[in-house]
N, C-alpha and C. Protein backbone atom coordinates (compact mmCIF):
# COMPACT_ATOMS: atom_id res chain seq x y z
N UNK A 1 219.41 185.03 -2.56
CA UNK A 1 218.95 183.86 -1.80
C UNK A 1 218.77 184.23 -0.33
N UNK A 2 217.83 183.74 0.32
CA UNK A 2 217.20 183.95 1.51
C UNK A 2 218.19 183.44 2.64
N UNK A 3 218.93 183.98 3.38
CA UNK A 3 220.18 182.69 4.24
C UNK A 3 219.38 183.09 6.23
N UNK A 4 218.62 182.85 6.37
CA UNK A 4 217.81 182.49 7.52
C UNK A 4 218.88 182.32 8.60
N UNK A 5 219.54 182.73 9.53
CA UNK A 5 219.90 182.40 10.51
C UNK A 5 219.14 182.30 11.64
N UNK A 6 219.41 181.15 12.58
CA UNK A 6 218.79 180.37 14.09
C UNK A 6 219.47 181.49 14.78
N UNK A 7 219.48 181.92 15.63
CA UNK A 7 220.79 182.60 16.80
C UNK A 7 220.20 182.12 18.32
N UNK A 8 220.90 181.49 19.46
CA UNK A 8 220.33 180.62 20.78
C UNK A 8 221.55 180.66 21.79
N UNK A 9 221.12 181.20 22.93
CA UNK A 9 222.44 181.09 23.65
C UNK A 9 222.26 180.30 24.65
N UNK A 10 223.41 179.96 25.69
CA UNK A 10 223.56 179.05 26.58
C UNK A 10 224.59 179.66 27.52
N UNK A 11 224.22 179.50 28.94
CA UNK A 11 224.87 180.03 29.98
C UNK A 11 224.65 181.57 30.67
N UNK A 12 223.55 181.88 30.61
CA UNK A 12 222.76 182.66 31.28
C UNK A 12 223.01 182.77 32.34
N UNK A 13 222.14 181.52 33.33
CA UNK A 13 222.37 181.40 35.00
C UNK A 13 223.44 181.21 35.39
N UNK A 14 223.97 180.20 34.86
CA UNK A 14 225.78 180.53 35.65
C UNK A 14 226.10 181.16 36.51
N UNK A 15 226.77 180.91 37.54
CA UNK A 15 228.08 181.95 38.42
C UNK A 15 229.07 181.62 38.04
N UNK A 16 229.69 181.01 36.90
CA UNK A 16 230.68 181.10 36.52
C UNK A 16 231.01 181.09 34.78
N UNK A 17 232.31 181.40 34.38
CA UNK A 17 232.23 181.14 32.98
C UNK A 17 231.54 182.26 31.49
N UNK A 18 231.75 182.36 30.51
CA UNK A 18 231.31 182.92 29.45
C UNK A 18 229.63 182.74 29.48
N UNK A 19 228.85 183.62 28.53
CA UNK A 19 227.94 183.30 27.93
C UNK A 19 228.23 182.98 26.77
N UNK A 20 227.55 182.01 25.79
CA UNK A 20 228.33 181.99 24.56
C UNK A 20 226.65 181.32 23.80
N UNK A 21 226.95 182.23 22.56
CA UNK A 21 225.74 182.35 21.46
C UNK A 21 225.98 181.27 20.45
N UNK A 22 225.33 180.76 19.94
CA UNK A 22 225.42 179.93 18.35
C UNK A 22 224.55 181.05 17.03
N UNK A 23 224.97 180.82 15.94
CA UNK A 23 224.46 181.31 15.30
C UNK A 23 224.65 179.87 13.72
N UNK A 24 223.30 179.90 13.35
CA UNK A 24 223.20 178.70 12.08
C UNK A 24 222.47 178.92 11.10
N UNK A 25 223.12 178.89 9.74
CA UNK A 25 222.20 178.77 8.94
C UNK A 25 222.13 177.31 8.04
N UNK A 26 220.77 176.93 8.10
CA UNK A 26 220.69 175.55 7.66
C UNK A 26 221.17 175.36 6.46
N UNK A 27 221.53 174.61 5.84
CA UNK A 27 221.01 174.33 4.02
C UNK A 27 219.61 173.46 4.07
N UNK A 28 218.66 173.87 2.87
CA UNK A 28 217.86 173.30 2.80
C UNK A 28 218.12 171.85 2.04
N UNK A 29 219.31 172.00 1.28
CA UNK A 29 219.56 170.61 0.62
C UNK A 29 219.84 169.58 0.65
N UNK A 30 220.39 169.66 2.71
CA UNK A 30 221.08 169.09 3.79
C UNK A 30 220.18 169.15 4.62
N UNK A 31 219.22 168.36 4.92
CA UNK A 31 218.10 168.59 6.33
C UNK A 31 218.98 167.81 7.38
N UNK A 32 219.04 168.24 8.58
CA UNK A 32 219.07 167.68 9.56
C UNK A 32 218.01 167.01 10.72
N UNK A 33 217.88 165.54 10.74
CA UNK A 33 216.74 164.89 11.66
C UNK A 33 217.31 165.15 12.85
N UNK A 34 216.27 165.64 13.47
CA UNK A 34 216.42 165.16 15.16
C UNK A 34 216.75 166.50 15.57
N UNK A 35 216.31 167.97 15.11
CA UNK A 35 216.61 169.17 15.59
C UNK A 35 215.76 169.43 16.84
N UNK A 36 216.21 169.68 17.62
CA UNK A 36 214.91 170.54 18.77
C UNK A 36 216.06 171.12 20.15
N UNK A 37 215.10 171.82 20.94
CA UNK A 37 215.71 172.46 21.92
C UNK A 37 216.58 171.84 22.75
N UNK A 38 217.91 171.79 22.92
CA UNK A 38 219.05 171.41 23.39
C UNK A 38 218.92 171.15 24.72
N UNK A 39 218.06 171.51 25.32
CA UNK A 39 217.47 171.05 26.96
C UNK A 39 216.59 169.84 26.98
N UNK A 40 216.06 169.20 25.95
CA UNK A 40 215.67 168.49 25.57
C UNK A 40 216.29 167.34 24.83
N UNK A 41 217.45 167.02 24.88
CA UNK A 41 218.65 166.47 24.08
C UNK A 41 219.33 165.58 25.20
N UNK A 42 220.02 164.57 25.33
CA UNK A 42 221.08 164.14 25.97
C UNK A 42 222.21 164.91 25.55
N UNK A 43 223.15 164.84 26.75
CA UNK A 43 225.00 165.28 26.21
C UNK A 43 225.49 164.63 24.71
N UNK A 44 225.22 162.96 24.84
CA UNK A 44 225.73 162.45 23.68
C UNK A 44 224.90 162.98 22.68
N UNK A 45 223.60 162.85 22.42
CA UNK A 45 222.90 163.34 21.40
C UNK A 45 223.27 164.66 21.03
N UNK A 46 223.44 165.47 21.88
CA UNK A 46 223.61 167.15 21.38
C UNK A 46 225.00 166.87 20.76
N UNK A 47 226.38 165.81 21.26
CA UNK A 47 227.38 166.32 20.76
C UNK A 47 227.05 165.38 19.61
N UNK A 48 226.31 164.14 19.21
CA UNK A 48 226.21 164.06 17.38
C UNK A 48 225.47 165.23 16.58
N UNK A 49 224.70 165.34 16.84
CA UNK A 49 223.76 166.96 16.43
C UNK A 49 225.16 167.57 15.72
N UNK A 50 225.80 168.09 16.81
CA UNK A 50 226.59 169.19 17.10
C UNK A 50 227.23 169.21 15.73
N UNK A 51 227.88 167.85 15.59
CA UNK A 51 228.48 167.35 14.16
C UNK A 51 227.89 167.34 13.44
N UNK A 52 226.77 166.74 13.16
CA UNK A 52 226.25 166.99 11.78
C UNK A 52 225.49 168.41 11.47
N UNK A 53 225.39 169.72 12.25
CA UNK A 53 225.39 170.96 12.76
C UNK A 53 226.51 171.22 11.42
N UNK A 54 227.74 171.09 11.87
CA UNK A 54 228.84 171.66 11.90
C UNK A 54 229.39 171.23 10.25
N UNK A 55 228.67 169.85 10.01
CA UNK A 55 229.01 169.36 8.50
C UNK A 55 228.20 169.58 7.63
N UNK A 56 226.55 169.98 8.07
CA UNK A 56 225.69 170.39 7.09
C UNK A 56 225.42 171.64 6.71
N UNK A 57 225.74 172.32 7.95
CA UNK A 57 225.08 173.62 7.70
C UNK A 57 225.88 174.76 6.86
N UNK A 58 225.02 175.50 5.90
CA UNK A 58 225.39 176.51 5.63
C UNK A 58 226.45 177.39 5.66
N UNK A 59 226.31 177.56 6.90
CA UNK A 59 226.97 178.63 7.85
C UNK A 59 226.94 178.20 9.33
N UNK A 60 227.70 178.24 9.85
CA UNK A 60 227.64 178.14 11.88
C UNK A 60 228.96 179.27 12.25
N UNK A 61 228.32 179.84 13.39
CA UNK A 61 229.77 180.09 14.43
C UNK A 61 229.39 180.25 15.85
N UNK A 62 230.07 180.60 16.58
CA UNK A 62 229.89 180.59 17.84
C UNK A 62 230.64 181.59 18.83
N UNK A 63 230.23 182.38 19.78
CA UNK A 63 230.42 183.45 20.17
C UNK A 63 230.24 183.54 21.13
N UNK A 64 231.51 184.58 22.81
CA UNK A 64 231.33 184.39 23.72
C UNK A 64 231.18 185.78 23.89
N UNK A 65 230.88 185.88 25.44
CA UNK A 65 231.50 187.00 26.56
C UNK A 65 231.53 186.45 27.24
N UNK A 66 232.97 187.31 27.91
CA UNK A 66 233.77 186.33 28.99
C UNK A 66 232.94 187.00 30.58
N UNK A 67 233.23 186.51 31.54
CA UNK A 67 232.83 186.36 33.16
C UNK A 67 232.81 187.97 33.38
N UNK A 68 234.23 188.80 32.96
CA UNK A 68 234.26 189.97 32.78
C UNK A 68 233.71 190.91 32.25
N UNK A 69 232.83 190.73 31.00
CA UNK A 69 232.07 191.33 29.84
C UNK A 69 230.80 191.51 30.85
N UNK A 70 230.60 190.09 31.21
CA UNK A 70 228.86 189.85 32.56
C UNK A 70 228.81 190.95 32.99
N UNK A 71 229.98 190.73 34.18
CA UNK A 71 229.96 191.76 35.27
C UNK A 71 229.96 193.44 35.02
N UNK A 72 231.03 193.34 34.01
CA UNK A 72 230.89 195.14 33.46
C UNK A 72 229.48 195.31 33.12
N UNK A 73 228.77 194.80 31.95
CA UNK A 73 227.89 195.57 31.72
C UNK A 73 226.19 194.72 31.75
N UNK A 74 226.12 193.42 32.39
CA UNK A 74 225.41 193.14 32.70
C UNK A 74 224.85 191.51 31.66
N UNK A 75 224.38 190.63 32.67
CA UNK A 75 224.20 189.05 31.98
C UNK A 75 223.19 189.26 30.14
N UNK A 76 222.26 190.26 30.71
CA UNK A 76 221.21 190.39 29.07
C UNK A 76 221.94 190.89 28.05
N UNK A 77 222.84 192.01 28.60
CA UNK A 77 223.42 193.33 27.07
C UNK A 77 224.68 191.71 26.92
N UNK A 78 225.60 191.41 27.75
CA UNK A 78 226.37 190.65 27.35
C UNK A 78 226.02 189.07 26.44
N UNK A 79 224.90 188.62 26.86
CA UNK A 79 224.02 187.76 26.02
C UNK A 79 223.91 188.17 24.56
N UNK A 80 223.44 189.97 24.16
CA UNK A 80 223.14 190.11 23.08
C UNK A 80 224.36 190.09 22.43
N UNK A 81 225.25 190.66 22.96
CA UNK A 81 227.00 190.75 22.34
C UNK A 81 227.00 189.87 21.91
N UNK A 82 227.15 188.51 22.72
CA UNK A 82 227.45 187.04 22.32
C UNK A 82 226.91 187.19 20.67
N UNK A 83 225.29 187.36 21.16
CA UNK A 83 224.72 186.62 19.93
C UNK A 83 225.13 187.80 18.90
N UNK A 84 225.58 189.02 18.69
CA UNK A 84 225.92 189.91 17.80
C UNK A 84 227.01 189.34 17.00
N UNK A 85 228.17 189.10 17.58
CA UNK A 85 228.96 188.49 17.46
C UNK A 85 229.49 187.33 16.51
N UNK A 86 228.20 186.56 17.32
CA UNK A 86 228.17 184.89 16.72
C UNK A 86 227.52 185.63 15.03
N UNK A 87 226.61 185.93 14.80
CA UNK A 87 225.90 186.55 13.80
C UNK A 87 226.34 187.15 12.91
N UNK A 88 227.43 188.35 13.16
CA UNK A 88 228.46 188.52 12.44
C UNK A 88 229.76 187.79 12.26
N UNK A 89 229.84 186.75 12.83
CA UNK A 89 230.67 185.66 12.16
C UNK A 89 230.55 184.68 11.14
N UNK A 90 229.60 185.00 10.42
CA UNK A 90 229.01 183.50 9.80
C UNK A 90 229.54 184.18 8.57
N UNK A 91 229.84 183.32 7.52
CA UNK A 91 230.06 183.24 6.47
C UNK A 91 229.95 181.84 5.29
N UNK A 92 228.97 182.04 4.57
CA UNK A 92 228.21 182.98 4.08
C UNK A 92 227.37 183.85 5.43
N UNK A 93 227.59 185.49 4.76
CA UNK A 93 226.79 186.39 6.22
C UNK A 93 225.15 186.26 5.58
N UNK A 94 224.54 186.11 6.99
CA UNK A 94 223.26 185.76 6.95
C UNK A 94 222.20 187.15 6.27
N UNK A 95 220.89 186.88 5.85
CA UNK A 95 220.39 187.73 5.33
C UNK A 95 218.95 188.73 6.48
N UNK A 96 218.87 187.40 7.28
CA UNK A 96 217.68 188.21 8.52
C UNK A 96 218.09 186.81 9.38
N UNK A 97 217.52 187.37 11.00
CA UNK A 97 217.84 186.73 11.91
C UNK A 97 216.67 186.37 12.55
N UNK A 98 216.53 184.77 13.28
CA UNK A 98 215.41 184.75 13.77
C UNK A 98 216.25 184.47 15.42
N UNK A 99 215.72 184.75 16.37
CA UNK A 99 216.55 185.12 17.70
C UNK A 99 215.46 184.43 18.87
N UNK A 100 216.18 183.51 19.78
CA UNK A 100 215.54 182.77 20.65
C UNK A 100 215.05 183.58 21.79
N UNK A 101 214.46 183.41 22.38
CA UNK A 101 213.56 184.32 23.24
C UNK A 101 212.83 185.77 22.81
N UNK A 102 212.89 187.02 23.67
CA UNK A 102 212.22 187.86 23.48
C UNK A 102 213.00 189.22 23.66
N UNK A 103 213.91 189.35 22.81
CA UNK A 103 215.50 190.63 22.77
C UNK A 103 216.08 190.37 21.82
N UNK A 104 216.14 191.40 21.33
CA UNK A 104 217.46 191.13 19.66
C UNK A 104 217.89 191.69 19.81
N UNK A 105 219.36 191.30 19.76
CA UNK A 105 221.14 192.00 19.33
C UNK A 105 221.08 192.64 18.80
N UNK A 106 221.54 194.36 18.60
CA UNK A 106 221.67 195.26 17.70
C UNK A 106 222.26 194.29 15.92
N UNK A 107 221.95 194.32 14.91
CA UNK A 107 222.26 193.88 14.36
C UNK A 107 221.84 194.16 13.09
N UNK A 108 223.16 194.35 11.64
CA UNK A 108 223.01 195.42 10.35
C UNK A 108 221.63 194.64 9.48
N UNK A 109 221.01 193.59 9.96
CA UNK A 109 219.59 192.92 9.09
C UNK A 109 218.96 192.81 9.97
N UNK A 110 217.51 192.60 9.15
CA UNK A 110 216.50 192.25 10.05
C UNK A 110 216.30 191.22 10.56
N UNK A 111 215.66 191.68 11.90
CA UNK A 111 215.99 190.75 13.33
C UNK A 111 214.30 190.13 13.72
N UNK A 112 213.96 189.32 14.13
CA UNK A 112 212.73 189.16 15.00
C UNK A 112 212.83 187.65 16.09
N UNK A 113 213.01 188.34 17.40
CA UNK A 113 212.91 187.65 18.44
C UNK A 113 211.29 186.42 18.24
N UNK A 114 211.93 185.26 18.98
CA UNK A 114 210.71 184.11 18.99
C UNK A 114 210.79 183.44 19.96
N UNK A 115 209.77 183.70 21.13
CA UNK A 115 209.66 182.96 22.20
C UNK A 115 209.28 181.52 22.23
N UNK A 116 210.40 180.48 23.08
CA UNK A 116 210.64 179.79 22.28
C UNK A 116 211.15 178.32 21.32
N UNK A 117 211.78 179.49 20.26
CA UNK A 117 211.90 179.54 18.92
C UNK A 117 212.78 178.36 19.11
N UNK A 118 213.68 178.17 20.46
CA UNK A 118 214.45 176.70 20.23
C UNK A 118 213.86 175.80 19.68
N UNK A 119 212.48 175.58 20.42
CA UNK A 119 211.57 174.18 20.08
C UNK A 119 210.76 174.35 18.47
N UNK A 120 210.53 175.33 18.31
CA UNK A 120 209.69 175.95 16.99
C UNK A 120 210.39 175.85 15.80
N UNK A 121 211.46 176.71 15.77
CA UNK A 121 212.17 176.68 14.56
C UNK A 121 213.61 175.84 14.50
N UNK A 122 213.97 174.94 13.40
CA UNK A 122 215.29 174.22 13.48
C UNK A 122 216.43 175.01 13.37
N UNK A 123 216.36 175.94 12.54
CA UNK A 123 217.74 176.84 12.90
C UNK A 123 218.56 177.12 13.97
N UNK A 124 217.17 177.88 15.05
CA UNK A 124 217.65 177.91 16.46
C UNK A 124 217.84 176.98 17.33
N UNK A 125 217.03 175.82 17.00
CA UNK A 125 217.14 174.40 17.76
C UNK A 125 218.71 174.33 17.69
N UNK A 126 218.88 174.30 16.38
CA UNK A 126 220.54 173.85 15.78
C UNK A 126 221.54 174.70 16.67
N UNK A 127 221.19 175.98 16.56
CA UNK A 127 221.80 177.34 17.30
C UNK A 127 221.91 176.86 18.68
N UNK A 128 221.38 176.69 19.36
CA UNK A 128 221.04 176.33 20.57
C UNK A 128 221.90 174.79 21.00
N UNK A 129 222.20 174.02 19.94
CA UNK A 129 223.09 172.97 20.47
C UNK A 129 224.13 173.27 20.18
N UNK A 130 224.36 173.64 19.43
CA UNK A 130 226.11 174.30 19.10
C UNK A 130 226.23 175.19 20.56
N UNK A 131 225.34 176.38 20.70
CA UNK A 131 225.84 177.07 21.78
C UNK A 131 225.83 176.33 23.62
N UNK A 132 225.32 174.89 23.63
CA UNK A 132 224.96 174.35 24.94
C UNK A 132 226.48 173.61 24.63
N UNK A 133 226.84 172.86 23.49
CA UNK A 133 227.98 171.59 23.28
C UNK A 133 229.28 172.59 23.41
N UNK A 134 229.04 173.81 22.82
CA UNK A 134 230.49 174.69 22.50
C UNK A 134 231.10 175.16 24.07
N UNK A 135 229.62 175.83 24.87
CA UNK A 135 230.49 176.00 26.04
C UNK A 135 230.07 175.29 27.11
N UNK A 136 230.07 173.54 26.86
CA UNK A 136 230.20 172.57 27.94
C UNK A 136 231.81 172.89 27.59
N UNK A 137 232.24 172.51 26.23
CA UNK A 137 233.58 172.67 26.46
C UNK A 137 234.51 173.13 27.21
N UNK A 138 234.18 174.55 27.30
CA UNK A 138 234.81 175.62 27.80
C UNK A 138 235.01 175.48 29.29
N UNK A 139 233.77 175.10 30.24
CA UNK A 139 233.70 174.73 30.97
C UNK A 139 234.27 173.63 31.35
N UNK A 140 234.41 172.63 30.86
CA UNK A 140 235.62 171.56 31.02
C UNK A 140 237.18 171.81 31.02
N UNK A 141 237.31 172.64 30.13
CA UNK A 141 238.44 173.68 30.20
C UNK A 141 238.50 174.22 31.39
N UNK A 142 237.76 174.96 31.87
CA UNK A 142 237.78 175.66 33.37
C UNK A 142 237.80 175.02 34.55
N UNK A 143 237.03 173.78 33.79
CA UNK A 143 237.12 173.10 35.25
C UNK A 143 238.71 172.37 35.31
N UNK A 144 239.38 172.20 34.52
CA UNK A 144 241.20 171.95 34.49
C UNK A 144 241.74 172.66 35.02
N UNK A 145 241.54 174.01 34.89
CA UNK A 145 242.25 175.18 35.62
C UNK A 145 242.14 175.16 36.80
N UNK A 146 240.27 175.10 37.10
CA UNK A 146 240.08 175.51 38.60
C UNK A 146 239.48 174.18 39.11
N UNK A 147 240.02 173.26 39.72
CA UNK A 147 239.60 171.96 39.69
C UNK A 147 238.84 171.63 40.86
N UNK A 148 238.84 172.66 41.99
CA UNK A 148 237.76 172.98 43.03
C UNK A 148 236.77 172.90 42.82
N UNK A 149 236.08 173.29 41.65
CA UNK A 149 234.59 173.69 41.87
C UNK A 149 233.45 172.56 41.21
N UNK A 150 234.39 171.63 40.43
CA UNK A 150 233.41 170.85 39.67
C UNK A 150 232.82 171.23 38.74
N UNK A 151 233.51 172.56 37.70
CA UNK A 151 232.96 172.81 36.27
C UNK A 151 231.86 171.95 35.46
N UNK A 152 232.99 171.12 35.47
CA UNK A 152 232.63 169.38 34.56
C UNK A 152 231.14 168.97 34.66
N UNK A 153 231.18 169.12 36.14
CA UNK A 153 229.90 168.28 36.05
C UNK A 153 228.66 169.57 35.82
N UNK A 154 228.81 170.47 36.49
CA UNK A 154 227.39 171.59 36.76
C UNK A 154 227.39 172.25 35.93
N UNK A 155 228.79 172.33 34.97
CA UNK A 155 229.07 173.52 33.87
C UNK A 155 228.59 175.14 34.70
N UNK A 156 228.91 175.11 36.11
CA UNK A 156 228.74 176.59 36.69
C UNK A 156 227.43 176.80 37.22
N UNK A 157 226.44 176.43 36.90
CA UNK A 157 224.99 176.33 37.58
C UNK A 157 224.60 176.54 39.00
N UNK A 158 224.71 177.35 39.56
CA UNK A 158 224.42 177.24 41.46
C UNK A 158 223.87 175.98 41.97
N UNK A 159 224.16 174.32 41.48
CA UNK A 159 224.00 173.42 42.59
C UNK A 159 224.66 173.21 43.88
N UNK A 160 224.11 172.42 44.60
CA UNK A 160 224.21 172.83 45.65
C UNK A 160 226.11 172.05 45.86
N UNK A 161 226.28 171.67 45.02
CA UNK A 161 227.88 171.10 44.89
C UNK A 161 228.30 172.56 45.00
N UNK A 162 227.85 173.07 43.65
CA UNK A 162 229.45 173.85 43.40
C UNK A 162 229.09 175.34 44.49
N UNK A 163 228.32 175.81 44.88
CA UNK A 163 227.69 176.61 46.64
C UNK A 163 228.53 176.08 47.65
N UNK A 164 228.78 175.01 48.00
CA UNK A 164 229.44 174.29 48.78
C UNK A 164 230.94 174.90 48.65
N UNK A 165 231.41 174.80 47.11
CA UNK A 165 232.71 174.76 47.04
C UNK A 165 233.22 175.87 46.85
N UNK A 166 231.65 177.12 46.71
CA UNK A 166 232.16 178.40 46.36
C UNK A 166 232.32 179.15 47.95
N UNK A 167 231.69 178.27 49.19
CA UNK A 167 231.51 178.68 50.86
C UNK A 167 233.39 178.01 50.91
N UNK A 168 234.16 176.97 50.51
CA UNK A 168 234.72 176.62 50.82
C UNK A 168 236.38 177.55 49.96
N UNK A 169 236.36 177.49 49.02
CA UNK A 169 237.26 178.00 48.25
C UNK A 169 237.66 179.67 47.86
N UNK A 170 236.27 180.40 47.85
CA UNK A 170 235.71 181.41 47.52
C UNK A 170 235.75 181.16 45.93
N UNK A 171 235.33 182.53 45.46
CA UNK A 171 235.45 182.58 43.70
C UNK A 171 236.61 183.03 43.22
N UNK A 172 236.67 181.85 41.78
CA UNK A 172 237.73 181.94 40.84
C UNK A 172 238.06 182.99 40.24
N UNK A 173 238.76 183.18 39.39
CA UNK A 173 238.83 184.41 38.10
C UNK A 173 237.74 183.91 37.66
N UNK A 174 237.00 182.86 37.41
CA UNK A 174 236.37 182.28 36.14
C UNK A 174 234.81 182.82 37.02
N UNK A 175 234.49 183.22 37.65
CA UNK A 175 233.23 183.47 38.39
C UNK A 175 233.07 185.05 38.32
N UNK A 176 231.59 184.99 38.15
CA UNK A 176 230.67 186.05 37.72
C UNK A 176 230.44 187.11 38.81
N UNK A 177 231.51 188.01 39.29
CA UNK A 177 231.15 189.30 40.42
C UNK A 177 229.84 189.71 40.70
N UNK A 178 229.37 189.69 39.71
CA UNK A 178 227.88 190.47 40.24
C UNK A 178 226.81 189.40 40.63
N UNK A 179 226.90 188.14 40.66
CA UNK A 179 225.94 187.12 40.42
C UNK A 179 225.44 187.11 42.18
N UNK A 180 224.17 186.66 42.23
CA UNK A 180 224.27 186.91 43.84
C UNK A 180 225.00 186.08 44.81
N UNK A 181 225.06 184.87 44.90
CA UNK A 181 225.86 184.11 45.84
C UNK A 181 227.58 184.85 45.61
N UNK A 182 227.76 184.47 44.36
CA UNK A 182 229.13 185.26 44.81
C UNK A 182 229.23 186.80 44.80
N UNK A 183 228.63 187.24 44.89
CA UNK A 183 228.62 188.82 45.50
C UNK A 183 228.42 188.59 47.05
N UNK A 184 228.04 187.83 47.71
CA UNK A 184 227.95 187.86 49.27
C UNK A 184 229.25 187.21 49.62
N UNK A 185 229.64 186.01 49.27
CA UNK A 185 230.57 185.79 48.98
C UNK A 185 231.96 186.88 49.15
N UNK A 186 232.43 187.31 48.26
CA UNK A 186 233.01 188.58 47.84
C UNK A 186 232.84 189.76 48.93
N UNK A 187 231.46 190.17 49.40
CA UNK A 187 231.27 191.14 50.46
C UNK A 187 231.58 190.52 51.70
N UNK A 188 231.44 189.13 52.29
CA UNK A 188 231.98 188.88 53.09
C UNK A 188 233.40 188.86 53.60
N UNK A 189 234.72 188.23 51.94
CA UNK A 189 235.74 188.56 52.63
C UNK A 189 235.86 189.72 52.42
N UNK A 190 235.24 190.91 52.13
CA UNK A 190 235.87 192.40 52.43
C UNK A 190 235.85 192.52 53.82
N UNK A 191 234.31 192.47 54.04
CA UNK A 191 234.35 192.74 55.72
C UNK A 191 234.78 191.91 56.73
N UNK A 192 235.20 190.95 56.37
CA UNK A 192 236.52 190.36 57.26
C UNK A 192 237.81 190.99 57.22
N UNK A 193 237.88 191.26 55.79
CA UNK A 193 239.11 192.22 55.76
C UNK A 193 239.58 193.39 56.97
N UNK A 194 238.41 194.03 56.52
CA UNK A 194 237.69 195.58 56.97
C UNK A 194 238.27 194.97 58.64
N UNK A 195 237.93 193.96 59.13
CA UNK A 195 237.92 193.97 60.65
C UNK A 195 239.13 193.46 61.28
N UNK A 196 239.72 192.43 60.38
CA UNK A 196 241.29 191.91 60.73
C UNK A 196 242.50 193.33 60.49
């Protein structure tokens, strides 16, 4: 039997926080209404999705790299991890992968990237709200820890809130070293260091 996996990630731009992948395989016997690209969704809508995601499908999982994974080896290779990850978590394991944008995860089946493929295909639509709903979470989580920056609301996004709070506070553990604002950031208190 043919088991089609979606794979879609969320949290790219960020300066703070995980990237984290979805990976879905539908049942066809179980359709889900109302699939499409998760940027296109309300919060409430993505988190009913999310559920009936999570009760119909096939197969789902979901997959990070952490702030640390970013910075070592970079936002794209750590993206593909995610989605490697998420992909080899599913069970039933999927038989070929269809992959949102234009890069595929090293991965033991066949792969073909679809530019995209959120809006095109429902798998990844599906993929794509699991991976936007899974790490709002996380980010709500973070924003408990680090209650400065306003997680909650920006989920990490460079608005001009959480810029403000990253000039005021500096960066968390939970923030992305290499990202540019907080890399100037970061180089600035050295060379204050450097001079005190």
């Amino acid at each position: 039997m043919n088991r089609t996996c979606g794979v879609d990630e969320a949290g790219r731009g960020p300066l703070a926080g995980p990237v984290c992948a979805g990976a879905v395989i539908l049942d066809p016997a179980r359709p889900i209404a109302g699939l499409k690209d998760s940027k296109q969704l309300s919060a409430a809508r993505r988190e009913q999705l999310a559920v009936a995601i999570k009760a119909n499908a096939l197969a789902w999982a979901v997959a990070y790299a952490s702030a640390e994974e970013i910075d070592r080896i970079n936002i794209l290779q750590a993206t593909l991890l995610a989605m490697r990850r998420a992909v080899l978590a599913l069970n039933p394991a999927a038989t070929d992968a269809l992959i949102d944008g234009n890069r595929c995860p090293d991965l033991p089946i066949p792969v073909r990237a679809i530019v995209k493929g959120d809006a095109l295909e429902p798998c990844i639509s599906a993929a794509s709200i699991l991976a936007k709903t899974e790490r709002d979470k996380v980010m709500r989580a973070l924003a408990d820890k680090y209650p400065a920056y306003g997680f909650e609301r920006h989920a990490g996004y460079p608005t001009a809130a959480h810029l403000a709070a990253l000039e005021i506070h500096g960066p968390s553990a939970a923030h992305r070293k290499t990202f540019g604002p907080v890399t100037r950031i970061l180089q600035r208190e050295t060379d204050l260091k450097r001079r005190t």
